[in-house]
N, C-alpha and C. Protein backbone atom coordinates (compact mmCIF):
# COMPACT_ATOMS: atom_id res chain seq x y z
N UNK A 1 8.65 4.07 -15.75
CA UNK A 1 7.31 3.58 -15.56
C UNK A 1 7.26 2.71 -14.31
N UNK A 2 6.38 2.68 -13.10
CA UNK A 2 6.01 2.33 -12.33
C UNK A 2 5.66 0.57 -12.26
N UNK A 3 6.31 -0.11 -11.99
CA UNK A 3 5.30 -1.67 -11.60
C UNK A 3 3.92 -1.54 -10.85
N UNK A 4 3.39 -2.61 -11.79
CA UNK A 4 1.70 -2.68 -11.11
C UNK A 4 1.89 -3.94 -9.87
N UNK A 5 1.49 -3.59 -8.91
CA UNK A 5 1.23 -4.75 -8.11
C UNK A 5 -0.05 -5.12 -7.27
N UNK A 6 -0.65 -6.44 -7.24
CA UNK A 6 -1.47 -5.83 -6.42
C UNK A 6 -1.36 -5.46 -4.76
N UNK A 7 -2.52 -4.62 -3.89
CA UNK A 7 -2.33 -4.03 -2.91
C UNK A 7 -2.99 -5.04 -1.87
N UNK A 8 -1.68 -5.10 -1.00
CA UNK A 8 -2.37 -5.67 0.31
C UNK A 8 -3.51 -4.91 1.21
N UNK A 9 -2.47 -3.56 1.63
CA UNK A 9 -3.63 -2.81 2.47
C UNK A 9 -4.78 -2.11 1.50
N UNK A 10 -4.98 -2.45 0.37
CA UNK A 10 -6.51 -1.59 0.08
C UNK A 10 -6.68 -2.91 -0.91
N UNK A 11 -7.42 -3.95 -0.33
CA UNK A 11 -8.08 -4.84 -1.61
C UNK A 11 -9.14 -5.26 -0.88
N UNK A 12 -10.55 -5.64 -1.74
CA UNK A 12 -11.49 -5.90 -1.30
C UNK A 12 -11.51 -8.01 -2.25
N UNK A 13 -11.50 -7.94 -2.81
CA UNK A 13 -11.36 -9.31 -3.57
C UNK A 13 -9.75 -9.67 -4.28
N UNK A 14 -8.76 -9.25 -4.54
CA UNK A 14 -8.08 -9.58 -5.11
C UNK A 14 -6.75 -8.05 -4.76
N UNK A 15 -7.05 -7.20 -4.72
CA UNK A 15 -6.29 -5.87 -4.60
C UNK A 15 -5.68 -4.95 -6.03
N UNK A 16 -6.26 -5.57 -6.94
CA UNK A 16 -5.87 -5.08 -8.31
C UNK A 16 -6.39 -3.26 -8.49
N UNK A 17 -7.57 -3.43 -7.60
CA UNK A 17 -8.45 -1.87 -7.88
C UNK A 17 -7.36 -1.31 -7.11
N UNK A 18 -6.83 -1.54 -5.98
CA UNK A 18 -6.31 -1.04 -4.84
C UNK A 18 -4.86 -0.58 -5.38
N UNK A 19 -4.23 -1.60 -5.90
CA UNK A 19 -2.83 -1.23 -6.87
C UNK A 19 -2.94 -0.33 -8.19
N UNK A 20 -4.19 -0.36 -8.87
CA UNK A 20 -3.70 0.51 -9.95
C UNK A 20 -3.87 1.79 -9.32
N UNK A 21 -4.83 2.22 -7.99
CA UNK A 21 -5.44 3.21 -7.43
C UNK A 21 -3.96 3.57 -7.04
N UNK A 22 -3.19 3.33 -6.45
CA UNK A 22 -1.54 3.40 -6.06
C UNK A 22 -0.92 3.82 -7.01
N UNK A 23 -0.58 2.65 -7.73
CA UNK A 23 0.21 3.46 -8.99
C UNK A 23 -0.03 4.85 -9.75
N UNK A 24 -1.43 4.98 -10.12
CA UNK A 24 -1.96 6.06 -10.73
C UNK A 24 -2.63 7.30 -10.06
N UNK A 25 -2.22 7.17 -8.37
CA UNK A 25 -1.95 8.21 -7.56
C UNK A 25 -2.98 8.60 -7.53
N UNK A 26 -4.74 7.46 -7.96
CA UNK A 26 -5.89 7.78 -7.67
C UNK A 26 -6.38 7.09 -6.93
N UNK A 27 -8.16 8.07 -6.38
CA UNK A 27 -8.74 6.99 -5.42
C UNK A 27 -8.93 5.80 -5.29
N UNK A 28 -8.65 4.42 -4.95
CA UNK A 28 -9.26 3.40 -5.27
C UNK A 28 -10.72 3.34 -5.69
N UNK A 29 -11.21 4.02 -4.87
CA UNK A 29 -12.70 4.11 -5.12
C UNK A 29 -13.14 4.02 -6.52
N UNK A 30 -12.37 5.24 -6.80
CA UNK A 30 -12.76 6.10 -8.35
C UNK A 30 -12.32 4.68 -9.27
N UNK A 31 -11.28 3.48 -8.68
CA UNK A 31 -11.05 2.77 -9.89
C UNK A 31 -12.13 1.84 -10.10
N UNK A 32 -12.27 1.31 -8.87
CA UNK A 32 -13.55 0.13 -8.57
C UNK A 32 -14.90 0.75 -9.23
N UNK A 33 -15.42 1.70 -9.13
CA UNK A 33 -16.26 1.96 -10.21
C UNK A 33 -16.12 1.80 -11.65
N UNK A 34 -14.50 2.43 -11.85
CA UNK A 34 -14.74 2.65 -13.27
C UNK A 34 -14.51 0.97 -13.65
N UNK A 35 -14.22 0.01 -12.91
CA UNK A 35 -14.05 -1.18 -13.41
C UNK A 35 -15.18 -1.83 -13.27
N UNK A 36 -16.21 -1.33 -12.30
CA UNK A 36 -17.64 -1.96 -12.68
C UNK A 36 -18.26 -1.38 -14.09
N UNK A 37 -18.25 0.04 -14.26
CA UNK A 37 -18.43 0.45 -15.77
C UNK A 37 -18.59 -0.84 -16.21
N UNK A 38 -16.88 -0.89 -16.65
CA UNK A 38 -16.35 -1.39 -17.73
C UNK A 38 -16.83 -2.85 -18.07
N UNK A 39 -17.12 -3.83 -16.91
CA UNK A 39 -17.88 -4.82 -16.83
C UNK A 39 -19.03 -5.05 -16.98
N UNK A 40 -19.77 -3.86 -16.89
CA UNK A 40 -21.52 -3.54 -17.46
C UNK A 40 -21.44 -3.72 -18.81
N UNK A 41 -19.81 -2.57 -19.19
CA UNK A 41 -19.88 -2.41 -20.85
C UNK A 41 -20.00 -3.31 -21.47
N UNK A 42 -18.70 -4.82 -21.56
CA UNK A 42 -18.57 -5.95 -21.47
C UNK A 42 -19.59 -6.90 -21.35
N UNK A 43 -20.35 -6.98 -20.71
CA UNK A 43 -21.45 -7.69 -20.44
C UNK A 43 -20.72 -8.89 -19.20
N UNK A 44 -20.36 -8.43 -18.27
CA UNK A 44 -19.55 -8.94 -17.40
C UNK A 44 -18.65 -10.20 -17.84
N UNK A 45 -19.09 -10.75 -18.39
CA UNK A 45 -18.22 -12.24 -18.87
C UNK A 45 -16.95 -12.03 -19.15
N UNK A 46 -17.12 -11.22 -19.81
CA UNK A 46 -15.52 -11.08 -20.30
C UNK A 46 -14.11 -10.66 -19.65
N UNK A 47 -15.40 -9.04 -18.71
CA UNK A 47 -14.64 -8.59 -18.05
C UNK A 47 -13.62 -9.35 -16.45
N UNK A 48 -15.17 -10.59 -16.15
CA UNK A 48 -14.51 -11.25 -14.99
C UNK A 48 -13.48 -12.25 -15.38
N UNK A 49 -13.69 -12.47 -16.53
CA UNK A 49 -12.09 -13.26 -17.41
C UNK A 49 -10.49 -12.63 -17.39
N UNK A 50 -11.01 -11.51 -17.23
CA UNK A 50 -9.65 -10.68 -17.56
C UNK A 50 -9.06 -10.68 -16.40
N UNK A 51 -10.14 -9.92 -14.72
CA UNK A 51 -9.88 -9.85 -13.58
C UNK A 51 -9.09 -11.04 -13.31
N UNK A 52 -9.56 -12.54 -13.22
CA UNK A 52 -9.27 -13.49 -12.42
C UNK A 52 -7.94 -13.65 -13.65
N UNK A 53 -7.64 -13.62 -14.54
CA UNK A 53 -6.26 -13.64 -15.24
C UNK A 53 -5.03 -12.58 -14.54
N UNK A 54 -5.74 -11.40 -14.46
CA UNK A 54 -4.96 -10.37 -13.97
C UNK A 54 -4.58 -10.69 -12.29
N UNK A 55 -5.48 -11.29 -11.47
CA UNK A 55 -5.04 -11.72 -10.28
C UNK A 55 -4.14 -12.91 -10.71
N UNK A 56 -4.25 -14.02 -11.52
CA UNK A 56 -3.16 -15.02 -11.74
C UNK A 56 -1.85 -14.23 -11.79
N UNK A 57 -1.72 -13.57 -12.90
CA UNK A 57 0.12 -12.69 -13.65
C UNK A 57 0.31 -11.65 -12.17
N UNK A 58 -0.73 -10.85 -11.61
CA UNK A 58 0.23 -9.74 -11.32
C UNK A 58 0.43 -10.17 -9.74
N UNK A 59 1.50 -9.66 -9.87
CA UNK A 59 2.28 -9.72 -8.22
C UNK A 59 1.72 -9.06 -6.99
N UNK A 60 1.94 -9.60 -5.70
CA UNK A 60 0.96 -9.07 -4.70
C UNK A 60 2.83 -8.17 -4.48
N UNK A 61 2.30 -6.72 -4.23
CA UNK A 61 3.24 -5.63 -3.99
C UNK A 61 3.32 -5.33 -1.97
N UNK A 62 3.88 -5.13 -1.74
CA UNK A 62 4.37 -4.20 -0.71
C UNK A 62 3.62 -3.47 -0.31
N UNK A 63 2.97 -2.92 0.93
CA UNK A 63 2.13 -2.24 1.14
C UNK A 63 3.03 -0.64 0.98
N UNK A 64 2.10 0.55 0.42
CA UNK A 64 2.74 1.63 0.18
C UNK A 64 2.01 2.81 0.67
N UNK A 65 0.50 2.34 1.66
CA UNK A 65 0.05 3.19 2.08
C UNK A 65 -0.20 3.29 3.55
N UNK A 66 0.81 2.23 4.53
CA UNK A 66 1.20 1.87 5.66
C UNK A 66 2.40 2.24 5.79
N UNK A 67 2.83 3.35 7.21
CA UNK A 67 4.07 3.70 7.38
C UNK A 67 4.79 2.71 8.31
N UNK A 68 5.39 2.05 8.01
CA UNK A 68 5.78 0.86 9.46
C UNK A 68 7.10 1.71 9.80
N UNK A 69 7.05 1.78 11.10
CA UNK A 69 8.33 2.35 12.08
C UNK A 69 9.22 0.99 12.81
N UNK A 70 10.33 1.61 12.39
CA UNK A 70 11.31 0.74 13.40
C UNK A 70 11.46 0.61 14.25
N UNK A 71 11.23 -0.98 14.80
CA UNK A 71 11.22 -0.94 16.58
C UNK A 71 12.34 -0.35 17.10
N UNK A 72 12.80 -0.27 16.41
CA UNK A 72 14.36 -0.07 17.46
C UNK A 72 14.52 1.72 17.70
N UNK A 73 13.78 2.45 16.68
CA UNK A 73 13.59 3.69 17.23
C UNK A 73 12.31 4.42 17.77
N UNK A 74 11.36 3.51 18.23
CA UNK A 74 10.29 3.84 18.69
C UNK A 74 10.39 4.38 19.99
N UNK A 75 9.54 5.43 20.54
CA UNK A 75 9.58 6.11 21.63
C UNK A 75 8.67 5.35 22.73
């Protein structure tokens, strides 16, 4: 099983949409909606409780959708 982290290169407030979008090898896009859903469902209160908890615990990850090249073999 994969670690969740959040994403440097794809976050708009926190990078959590951006990391599970990584891990689960889907659009970010597609997550950030379904997490507004889910916050409509909720009646937002709850849901922005969980977010700002989930930015406290989870770890800011490694970027994984940036190829960085080595200076030393650059042309």
């Amino acid at each position: 099983m994969e670690k969740l982290f959040r994403s440097r290169s794809d976050s708009k407030i926190a990078g959590i949409c951006g990391g599970l979008g990584e891990m689960l090898n889907v659009d970010p896009t597609v997550v950030r909606l379904a997490m507004i859903f889910a916050a409509l469902l909720t009646v937002i209160f709850p849901f922005v409780i969980i977010y700002i908890v989930g930015w406290i615990i989870i770890p800011e990850g490694n970027s994984r959708n940036v190829q960085v090249k080595d200076p030393a073999t650059a042309d």
